[in-house]
PDB file of N, CA and C in Angstrom:
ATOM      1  N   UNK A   1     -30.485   2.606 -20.175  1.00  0.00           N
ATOM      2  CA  UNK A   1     -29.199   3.031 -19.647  1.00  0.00           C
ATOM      3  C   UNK A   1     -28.254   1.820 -19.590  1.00  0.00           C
ATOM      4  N   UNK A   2     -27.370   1.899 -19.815  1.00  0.00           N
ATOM      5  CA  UNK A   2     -26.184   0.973 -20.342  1.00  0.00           C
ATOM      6  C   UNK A   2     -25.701   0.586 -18.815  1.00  0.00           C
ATOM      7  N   UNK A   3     -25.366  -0.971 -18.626  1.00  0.00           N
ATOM      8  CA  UNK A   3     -25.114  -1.151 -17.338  1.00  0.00           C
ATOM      9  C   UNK A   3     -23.094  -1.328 -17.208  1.00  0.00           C
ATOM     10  N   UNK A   4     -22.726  -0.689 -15.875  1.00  0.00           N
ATOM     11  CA  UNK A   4     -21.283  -1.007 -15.959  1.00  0.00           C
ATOM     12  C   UNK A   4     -20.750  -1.496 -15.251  1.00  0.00           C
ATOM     13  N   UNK A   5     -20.301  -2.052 -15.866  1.00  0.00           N
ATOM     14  CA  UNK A   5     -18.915  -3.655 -15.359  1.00  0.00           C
ATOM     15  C   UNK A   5     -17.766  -3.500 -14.637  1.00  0.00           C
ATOM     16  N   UNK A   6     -17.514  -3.553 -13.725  1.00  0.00           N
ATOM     17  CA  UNK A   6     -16.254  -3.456 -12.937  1.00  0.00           C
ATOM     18  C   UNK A   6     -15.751  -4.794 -12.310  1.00  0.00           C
ATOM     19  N   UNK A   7     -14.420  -4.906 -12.175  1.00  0.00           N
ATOM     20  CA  UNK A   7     -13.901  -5.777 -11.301  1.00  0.00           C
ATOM     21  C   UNK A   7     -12.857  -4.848 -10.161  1.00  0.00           C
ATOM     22  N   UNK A   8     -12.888  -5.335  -9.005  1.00  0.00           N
ATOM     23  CA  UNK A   8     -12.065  -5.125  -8.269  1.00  0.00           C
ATOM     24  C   UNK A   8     -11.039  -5.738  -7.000  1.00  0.00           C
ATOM     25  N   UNK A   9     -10.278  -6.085  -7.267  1.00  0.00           N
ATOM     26  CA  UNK A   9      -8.894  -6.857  -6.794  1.00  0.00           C
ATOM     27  C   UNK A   9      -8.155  -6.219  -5.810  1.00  0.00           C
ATOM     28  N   UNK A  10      -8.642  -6.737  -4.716  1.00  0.00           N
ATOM     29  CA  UNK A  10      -7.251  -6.251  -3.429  1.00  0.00           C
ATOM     30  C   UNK A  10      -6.106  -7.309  -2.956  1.00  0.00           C
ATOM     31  N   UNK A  11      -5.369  -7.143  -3.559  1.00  0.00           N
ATOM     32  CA  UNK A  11      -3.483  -8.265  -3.180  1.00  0.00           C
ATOM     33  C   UNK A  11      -3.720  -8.488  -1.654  1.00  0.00           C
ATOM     34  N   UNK A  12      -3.178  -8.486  -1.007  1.00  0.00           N
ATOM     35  CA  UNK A  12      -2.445  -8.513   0.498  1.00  0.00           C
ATOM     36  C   UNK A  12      -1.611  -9.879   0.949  1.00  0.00           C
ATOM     37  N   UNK A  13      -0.351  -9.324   1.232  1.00  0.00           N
ATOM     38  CA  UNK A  13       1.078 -10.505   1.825  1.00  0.00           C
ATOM     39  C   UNK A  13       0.525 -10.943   2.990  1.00  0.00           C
ATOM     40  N   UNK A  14       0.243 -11.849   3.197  1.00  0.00           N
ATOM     41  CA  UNK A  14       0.337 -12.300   5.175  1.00  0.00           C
ATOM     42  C   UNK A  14       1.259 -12.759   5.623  1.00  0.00           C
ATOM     43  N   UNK A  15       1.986 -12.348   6.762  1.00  0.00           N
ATOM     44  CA  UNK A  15       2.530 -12.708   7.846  1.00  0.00           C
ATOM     45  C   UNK A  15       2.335 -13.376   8.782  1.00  0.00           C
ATOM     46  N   UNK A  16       1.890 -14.400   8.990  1.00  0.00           N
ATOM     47  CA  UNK A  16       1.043 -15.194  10.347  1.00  0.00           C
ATOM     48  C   UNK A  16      -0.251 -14.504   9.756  1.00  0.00           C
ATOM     49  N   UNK A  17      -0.741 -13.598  11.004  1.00  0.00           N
ATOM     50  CA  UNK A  17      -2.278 -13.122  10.716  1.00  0.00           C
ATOM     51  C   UNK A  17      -2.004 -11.430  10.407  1.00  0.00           C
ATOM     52  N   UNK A  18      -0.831 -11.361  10.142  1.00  0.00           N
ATOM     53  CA  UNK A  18      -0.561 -10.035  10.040  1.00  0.00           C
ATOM     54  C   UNK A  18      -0.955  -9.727   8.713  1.00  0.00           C
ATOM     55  N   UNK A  19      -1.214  -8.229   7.950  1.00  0.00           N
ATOM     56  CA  UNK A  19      -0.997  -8.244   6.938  1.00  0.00           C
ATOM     57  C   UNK A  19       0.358  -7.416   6.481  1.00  0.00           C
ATOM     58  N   UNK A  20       1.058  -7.679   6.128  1.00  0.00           N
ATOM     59  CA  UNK A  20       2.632  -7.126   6.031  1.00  0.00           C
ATOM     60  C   UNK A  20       2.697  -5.973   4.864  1.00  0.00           C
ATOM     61  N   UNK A  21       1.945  -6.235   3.439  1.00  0.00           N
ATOM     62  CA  UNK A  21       1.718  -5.239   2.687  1.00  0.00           C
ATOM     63  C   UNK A  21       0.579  -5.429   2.025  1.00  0.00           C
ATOM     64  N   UNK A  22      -0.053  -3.822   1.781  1.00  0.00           N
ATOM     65  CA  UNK A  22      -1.619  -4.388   0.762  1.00  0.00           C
ATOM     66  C   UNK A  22      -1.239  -3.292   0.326  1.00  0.00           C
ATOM     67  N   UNK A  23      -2.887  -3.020  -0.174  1.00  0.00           N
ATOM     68  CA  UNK A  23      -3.138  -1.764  -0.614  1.00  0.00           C
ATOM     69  C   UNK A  23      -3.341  -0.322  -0.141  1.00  0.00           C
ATOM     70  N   UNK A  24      -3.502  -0.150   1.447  1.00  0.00           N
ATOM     71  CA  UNK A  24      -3.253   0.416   1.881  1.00  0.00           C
ATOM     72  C   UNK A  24      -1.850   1.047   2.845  1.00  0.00           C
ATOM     73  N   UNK A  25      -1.315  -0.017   2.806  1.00  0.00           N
ATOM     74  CA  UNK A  25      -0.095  -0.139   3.305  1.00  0.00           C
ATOM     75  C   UNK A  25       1.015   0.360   2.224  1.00  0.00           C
ATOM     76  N   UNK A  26       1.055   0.117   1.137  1.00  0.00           N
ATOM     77  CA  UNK A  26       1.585   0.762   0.400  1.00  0.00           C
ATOM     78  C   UNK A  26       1.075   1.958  -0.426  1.00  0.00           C
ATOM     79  N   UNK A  27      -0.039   2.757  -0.354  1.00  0.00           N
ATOM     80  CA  UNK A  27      -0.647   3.825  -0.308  1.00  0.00           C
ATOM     81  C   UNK A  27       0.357   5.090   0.618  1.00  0.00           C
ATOM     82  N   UNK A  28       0.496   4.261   2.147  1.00  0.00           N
ATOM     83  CA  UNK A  28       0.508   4.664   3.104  1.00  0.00           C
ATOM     84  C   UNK A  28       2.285   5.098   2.473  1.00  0.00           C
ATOM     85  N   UNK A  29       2.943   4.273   1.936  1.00  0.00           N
ATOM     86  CA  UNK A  29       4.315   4.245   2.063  1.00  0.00           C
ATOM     87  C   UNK A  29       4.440   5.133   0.811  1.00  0.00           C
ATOM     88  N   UNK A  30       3.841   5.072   0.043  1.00  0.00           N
ATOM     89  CA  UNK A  30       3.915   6.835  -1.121  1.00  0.00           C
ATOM     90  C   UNK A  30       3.649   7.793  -0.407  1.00  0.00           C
ATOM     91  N   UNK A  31       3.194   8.083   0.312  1.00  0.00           N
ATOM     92  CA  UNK A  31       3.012   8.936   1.178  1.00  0.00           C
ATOM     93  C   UNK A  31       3.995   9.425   2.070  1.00  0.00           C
ATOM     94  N   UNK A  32       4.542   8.419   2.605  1.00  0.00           N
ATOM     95  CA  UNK A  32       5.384   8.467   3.549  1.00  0.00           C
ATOM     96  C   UNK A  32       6.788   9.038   2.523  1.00  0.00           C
ATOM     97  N   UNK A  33       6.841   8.511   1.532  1.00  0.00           N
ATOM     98  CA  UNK A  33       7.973   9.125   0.042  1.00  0.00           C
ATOM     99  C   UNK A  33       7.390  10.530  -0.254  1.00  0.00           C
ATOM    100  N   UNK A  34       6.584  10.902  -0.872  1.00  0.00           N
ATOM    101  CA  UNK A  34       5.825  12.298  -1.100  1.00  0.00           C
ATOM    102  C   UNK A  34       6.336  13.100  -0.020  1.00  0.00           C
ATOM    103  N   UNK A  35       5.936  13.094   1.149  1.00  0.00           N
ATOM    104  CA  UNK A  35       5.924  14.277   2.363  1.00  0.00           C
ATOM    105  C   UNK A  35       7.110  14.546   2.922  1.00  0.00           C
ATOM    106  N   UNK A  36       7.832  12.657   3.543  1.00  0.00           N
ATOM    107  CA  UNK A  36       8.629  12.935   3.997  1.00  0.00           C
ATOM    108  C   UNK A  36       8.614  12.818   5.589  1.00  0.00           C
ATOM    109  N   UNK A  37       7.402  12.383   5.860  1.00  0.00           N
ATOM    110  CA  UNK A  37       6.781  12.110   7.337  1.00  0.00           C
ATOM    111  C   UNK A  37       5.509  11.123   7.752  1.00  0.00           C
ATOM    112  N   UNK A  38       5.459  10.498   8.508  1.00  0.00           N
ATOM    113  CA  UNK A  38       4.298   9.696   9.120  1.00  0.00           C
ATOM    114  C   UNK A  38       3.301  10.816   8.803  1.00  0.00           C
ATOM    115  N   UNK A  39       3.166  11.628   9.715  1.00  0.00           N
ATOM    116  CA  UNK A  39       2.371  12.629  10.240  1.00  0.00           C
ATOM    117  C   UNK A  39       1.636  13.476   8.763  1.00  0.00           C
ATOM    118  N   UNK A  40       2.343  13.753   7.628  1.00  0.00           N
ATOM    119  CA  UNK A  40       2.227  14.787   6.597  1.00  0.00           C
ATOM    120  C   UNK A  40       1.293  13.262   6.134  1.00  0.00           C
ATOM    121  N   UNK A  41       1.894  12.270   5.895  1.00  0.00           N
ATOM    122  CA  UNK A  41       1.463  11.249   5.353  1.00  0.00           C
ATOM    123  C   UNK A  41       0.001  10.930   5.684  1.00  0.00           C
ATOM    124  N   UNK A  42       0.472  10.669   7.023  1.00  0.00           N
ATOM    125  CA  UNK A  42      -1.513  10.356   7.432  1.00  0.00           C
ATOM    126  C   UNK A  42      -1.910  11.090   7.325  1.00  0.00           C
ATOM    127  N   UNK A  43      -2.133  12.699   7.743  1.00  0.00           N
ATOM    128  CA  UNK A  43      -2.893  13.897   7.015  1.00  0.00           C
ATOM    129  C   UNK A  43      -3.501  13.528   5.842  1.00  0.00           C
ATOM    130  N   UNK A  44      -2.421  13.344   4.930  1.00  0.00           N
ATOM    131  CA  UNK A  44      -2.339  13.217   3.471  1.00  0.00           C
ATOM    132  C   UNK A  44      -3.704  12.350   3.291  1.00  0.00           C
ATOM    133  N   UNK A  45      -3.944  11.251   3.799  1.00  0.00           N
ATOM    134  CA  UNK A  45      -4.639  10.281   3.966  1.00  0.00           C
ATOM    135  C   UNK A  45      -6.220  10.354   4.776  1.00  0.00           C
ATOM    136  N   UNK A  46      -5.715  10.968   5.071  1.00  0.00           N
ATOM    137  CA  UNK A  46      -7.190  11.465   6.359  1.00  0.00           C
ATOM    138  C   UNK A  46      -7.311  10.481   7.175  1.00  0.00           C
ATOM    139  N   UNK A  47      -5.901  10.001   7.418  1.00  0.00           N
ATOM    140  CA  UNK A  47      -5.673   9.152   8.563  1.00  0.00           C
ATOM    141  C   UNK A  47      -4.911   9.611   9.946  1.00  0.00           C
ATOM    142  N   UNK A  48      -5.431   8.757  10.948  1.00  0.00           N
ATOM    143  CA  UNK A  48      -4.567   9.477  12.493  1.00  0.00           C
ATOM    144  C   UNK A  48      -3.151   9.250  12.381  1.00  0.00           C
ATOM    145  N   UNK A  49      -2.482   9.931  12.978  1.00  0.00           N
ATOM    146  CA  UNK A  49      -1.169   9.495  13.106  1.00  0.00           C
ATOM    147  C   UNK A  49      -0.796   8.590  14.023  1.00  0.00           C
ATOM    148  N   UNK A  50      -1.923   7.813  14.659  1.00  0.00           N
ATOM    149  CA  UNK A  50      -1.869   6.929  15.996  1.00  0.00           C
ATOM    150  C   UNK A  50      -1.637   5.363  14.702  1.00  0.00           C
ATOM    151  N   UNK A  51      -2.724   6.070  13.946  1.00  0.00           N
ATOM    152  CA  UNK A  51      -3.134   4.491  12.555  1.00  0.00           C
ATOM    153  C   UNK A  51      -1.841   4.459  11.814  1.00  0.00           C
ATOM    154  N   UNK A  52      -1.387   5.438  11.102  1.00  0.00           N
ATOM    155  CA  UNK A  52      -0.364   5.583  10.370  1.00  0.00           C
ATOM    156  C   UNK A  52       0.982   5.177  11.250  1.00  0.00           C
ATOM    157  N   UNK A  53       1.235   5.519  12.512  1.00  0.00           N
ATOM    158  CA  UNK A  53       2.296   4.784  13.148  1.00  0.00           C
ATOM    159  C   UNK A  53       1.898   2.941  12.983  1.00  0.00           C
ATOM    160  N   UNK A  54       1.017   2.778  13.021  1.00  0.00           N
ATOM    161  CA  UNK A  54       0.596   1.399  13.240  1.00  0.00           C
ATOM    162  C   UNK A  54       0.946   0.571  12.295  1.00  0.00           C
ATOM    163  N   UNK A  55       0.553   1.119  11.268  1.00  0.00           N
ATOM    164  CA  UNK A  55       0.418   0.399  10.008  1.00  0.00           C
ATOM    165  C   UNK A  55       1.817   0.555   9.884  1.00  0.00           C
ATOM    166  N   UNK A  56       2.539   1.291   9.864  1.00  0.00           N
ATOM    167  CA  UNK A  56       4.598   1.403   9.863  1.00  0.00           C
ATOM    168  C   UNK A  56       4.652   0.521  10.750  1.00  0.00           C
ATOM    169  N   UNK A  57       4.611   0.216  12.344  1.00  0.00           N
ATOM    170  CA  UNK A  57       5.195  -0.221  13.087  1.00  0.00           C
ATOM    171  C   UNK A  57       4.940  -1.732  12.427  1.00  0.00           C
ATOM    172  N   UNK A  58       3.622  -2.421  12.248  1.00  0.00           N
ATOM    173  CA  UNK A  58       3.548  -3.828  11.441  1.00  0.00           C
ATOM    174  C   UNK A  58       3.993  -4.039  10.798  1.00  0.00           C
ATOM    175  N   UNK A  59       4.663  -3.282   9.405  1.00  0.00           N
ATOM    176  CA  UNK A  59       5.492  -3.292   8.574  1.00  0.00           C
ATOM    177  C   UNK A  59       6.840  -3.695   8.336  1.00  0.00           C
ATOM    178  N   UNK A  60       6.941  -2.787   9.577  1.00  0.00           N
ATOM    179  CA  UNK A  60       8.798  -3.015   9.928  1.00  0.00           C
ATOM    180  C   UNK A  60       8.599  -4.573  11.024  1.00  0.00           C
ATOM    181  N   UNK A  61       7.985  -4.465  11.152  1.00  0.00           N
ATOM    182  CA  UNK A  61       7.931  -5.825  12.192  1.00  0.00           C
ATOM    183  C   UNK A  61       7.972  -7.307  11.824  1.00  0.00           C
ATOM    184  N   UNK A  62       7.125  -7.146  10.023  1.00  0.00           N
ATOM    185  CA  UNK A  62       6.615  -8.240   9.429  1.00  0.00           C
ATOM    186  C   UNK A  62       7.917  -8.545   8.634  1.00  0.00           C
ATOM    187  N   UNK A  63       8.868  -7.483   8.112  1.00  0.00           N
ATOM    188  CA  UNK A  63       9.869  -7.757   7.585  1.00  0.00           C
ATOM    189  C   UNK A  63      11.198  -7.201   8.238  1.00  0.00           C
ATOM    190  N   UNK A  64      12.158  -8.719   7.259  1.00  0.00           N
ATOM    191  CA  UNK A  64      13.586  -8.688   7.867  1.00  0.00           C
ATOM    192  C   UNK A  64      14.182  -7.017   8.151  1.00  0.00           C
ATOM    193  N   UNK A  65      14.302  -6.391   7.339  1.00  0.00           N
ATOM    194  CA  UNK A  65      14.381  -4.770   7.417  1.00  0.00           C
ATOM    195  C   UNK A  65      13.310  -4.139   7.490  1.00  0.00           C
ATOM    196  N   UNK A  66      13.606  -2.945   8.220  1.00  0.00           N
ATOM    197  CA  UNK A  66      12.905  -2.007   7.990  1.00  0.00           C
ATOM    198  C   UNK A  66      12.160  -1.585   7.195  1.00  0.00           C
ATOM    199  N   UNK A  67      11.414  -1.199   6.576  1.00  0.00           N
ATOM    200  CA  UNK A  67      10.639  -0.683   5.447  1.00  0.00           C
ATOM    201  C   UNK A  67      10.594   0.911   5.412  1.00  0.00           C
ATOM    202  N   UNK A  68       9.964   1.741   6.828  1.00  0.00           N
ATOM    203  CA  UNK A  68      10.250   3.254   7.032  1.00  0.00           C
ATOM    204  C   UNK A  68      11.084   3.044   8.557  1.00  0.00           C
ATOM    205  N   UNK A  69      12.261   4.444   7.752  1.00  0.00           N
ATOM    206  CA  UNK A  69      12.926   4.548   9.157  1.00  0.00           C
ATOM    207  C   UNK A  69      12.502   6.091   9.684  1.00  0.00           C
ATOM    208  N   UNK A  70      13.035   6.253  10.813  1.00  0.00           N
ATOM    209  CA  UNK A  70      11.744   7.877  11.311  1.00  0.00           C
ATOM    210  C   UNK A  70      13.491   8.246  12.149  1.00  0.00           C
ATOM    211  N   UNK A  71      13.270   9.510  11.849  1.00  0.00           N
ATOM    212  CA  UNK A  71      14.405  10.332  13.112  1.00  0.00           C
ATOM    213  C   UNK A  71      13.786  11.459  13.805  1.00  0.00           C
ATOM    214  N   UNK A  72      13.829  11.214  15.092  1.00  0.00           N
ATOM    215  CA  UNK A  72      12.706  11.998  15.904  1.00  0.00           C
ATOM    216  C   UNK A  72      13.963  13.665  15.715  1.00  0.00           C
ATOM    217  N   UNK A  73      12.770  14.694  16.291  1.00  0.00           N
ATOM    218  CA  UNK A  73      12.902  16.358  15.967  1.00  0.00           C
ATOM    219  C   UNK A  73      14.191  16.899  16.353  1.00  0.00           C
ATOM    220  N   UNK A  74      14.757  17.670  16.032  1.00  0.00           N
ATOM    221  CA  UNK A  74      16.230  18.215  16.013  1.00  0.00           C
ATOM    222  C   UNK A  74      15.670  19.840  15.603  1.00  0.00           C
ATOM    223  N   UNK A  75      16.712  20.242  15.365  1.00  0.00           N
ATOM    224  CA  UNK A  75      16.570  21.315  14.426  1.00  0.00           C
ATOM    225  C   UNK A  75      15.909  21.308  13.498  1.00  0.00           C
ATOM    226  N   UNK A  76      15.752  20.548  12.519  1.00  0.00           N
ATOM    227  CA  UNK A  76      15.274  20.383  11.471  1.00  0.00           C
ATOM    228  C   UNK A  76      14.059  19.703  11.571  1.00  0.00           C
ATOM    229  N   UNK A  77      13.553  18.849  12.847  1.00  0.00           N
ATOM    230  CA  UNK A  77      12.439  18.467  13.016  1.00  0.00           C
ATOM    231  C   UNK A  77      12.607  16.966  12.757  1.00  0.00           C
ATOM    232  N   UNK A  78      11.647  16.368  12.731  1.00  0.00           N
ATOM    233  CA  UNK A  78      11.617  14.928  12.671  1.00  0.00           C
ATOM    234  C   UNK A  78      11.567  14.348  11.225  1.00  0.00           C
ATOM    235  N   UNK A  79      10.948  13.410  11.073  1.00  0.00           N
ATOM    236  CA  UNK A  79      11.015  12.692  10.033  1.00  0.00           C
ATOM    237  C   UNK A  79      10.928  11.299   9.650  1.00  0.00           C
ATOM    238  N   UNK A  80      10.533  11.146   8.225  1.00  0.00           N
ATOM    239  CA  UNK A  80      10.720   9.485   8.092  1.00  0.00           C
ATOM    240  C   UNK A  80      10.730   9.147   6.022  1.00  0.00           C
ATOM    241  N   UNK A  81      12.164   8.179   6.612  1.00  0.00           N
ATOM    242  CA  UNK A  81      12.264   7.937   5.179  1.00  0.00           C
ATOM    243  C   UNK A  81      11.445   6.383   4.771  1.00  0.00           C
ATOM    244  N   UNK A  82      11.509   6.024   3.440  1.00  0.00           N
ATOM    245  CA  UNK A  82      10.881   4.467   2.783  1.00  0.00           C
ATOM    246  C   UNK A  82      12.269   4.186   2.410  1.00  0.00           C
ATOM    247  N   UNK A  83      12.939   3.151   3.117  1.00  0.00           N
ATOM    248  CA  UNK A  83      14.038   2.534   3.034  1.00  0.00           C
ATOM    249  C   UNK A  83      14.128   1.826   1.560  1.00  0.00           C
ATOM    250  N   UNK A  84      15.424   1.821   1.260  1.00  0.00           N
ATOM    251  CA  UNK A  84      15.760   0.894  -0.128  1.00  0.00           C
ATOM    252  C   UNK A  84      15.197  -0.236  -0.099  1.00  0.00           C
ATOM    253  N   UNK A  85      14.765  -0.842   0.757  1.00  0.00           N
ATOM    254  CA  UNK A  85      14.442  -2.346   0.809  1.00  0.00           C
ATOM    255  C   UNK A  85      13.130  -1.627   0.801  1.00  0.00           C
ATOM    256  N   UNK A  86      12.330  -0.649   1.562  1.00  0.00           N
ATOM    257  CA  UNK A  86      10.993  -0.888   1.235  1.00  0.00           C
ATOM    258  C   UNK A  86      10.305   0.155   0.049  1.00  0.00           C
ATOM    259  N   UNK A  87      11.119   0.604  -0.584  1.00  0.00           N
ATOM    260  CA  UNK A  87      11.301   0.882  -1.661  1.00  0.00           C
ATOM    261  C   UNK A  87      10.697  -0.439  -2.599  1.00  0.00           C
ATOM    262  N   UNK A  88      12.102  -1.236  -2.922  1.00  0.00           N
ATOM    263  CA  UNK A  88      11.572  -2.480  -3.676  1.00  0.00           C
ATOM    264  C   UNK A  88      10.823  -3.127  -3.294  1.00  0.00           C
ATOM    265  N   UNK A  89      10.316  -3.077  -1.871  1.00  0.00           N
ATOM    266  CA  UNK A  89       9.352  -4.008  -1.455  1.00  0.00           C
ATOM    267  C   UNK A  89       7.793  -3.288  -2.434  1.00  0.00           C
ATOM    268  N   UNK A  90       7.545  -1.745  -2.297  1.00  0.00           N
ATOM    269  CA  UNK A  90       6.597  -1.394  -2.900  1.00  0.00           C
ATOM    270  C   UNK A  90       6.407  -1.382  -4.376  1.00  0.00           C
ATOM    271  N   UNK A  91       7.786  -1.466  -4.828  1.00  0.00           N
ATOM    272  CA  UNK A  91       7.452  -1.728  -6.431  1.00  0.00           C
ATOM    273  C   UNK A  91       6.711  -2.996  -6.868  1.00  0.00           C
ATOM    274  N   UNK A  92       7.801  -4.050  -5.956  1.00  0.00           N
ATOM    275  CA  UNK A  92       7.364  -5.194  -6.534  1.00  0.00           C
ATOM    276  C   UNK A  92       5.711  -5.418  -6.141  1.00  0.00           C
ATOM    277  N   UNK A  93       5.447  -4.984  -4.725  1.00  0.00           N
ATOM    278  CA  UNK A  93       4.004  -5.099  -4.770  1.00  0.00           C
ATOM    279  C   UNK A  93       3.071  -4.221  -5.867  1.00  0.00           C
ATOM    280  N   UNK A  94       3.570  -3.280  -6.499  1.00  0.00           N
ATOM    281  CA  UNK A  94       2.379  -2.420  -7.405  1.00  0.00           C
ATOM    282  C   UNK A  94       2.747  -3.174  -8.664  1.00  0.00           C
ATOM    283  N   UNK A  95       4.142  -3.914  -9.041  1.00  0.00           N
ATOM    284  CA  UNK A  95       3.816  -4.763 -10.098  1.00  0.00           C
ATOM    285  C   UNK A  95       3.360  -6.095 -10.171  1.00  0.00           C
ATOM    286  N   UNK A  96       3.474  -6.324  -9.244  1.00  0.00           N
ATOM    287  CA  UNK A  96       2.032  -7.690  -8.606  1.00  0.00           C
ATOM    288  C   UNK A  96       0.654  -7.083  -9.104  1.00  0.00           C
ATOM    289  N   UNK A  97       0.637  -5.986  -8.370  1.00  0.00           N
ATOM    290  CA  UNK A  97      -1.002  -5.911  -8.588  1.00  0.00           C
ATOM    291  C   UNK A  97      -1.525  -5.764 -10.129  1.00  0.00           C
ATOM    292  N   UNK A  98      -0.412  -4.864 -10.820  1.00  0.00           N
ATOM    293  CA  UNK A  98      -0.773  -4.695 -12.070  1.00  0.00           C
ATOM    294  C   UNK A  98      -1.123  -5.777 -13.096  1.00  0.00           C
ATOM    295  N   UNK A  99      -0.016  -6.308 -12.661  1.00  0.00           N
ATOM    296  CA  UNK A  99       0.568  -8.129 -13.387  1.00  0.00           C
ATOM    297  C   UNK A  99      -0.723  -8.764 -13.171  1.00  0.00           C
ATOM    298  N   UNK A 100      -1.570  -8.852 -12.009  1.00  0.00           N
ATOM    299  CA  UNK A 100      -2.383  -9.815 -11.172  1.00  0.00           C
ATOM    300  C   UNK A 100      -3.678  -9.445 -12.151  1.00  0.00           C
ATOM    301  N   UNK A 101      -3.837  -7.604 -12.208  1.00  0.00           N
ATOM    302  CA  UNK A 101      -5.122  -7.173 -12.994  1.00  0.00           C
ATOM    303  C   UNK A 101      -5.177  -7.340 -14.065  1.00  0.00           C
ATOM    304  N   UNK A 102      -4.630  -7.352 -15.020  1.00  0.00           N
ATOM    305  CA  UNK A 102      -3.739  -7.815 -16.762  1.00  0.00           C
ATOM    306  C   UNK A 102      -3.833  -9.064 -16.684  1.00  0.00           C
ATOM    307  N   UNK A 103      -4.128 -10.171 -15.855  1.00  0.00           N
ATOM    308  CA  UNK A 103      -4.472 -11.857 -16.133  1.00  0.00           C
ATOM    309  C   UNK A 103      -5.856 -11.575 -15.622  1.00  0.00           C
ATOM    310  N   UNK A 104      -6.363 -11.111 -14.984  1.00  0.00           N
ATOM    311  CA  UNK A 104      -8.052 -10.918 -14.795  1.00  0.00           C
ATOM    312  C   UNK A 104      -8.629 -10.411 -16.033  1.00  0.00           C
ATOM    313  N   UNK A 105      -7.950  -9.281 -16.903  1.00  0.00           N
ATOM    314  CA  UNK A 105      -9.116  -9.248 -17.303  1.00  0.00           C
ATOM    315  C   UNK A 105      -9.971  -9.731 -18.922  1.00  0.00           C
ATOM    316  N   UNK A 106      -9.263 -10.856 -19.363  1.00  0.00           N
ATOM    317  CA  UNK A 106      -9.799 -12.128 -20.029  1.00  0.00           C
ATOM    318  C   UNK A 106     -10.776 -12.601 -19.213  1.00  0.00           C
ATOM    319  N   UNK A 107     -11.069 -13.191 -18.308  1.00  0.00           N
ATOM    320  CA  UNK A 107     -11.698 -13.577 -17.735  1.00  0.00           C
ATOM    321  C   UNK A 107     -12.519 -13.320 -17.400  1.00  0.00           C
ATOM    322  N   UNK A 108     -12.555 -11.755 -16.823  1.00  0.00           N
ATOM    323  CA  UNK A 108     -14.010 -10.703 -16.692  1.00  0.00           C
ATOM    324  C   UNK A 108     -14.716 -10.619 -18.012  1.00  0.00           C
ATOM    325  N   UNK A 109     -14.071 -10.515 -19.053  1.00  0.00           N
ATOM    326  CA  UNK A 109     -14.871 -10.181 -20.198  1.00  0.00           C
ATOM    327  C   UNK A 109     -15.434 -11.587 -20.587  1.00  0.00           C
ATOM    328  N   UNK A 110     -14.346 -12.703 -20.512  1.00  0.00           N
ATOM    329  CA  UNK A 110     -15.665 -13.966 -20.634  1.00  0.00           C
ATOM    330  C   UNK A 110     -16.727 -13.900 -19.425  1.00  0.00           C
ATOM    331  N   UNK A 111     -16.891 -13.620 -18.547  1.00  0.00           N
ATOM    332  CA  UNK A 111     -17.692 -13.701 -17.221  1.00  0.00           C
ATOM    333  C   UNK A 111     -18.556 -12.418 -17.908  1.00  0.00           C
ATOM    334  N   UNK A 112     -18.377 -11.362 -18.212  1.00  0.00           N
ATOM    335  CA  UNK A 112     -19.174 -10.429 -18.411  1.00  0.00           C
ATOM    336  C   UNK A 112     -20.314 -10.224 -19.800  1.00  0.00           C
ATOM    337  N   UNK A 113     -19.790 -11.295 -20.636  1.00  0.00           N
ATOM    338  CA  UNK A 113     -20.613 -12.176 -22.117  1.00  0.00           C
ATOM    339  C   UNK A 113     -22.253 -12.451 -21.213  1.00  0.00           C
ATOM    340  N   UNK A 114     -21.955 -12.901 -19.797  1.00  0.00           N
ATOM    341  CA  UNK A 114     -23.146 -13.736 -19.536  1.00  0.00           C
ATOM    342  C   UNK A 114     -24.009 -13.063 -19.008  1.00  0.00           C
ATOM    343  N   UNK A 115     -23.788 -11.676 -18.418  1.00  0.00           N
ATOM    344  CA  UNK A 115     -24.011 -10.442 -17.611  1.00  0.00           C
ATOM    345  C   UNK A 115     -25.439 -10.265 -18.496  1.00  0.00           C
ATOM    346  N   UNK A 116     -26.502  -9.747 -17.482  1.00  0.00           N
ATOM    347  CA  UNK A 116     -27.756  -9.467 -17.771  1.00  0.00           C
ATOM    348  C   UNK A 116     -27.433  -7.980 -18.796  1.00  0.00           C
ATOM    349  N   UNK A 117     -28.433  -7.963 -19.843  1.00  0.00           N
ATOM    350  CA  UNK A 117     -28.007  -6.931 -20.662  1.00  0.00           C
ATOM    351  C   UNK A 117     -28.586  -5.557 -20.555  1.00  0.00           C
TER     352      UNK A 117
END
């Protein structure tokens, strides 16, 4: 049976000891774009909405703007948008990661030459 090779790469920004964006954090913020809410979001996730506030509240905290803004229930109910700034904040992090995996993987395949067969 043929053996298989994987690599796997997790980014993450720090803030002091914070982590400001990773991979879950911006998971979290497609989500938060998709639904249209914390709440739909962490569902989405099979996360609490206690975690999913959390991980927003560090977010907006770690950076100069906002990243999600939320408008509590009305008529129409509540809500939360991914701000223009954290908008680009998530692109540029998913083209980091891409960018980051595309220089790895030369390297895996020389590393993987030596791999038991």
């Amino acid at each position: 049976m043929p053996h298989s090779i994987q690599s796997h790469l997790r980014l993450r920004i720090l803030y002091d000891e914070h982590i400001a964006i990773g991979p879950g954090k911006a998971e979290l913020l497609e989500a938060i774009q998709r639904t249209g809410s914390i709440s739909q979001a962490a569902k989405s996730m099979n996360m609490s909405y206690r975690r999913a506030w959390q991980l927003v509240d560090t977010m907006n905290q770690c950076f100069a703007s906002a990243l999600v803004e939320t408008q509590t229930g009305g008529t129409h109910g509540g809500g939360a948008v991914v701000t223009p700034i954290g908008q680009q904040i998530l692109q540029s992090f998913r083209e980091m990661e891409q960018h980051a995996k595309q220089s790895m993987e030369s390297y895996v395949a020389q590393i993987s030459q030596h791999l038991k067969a």
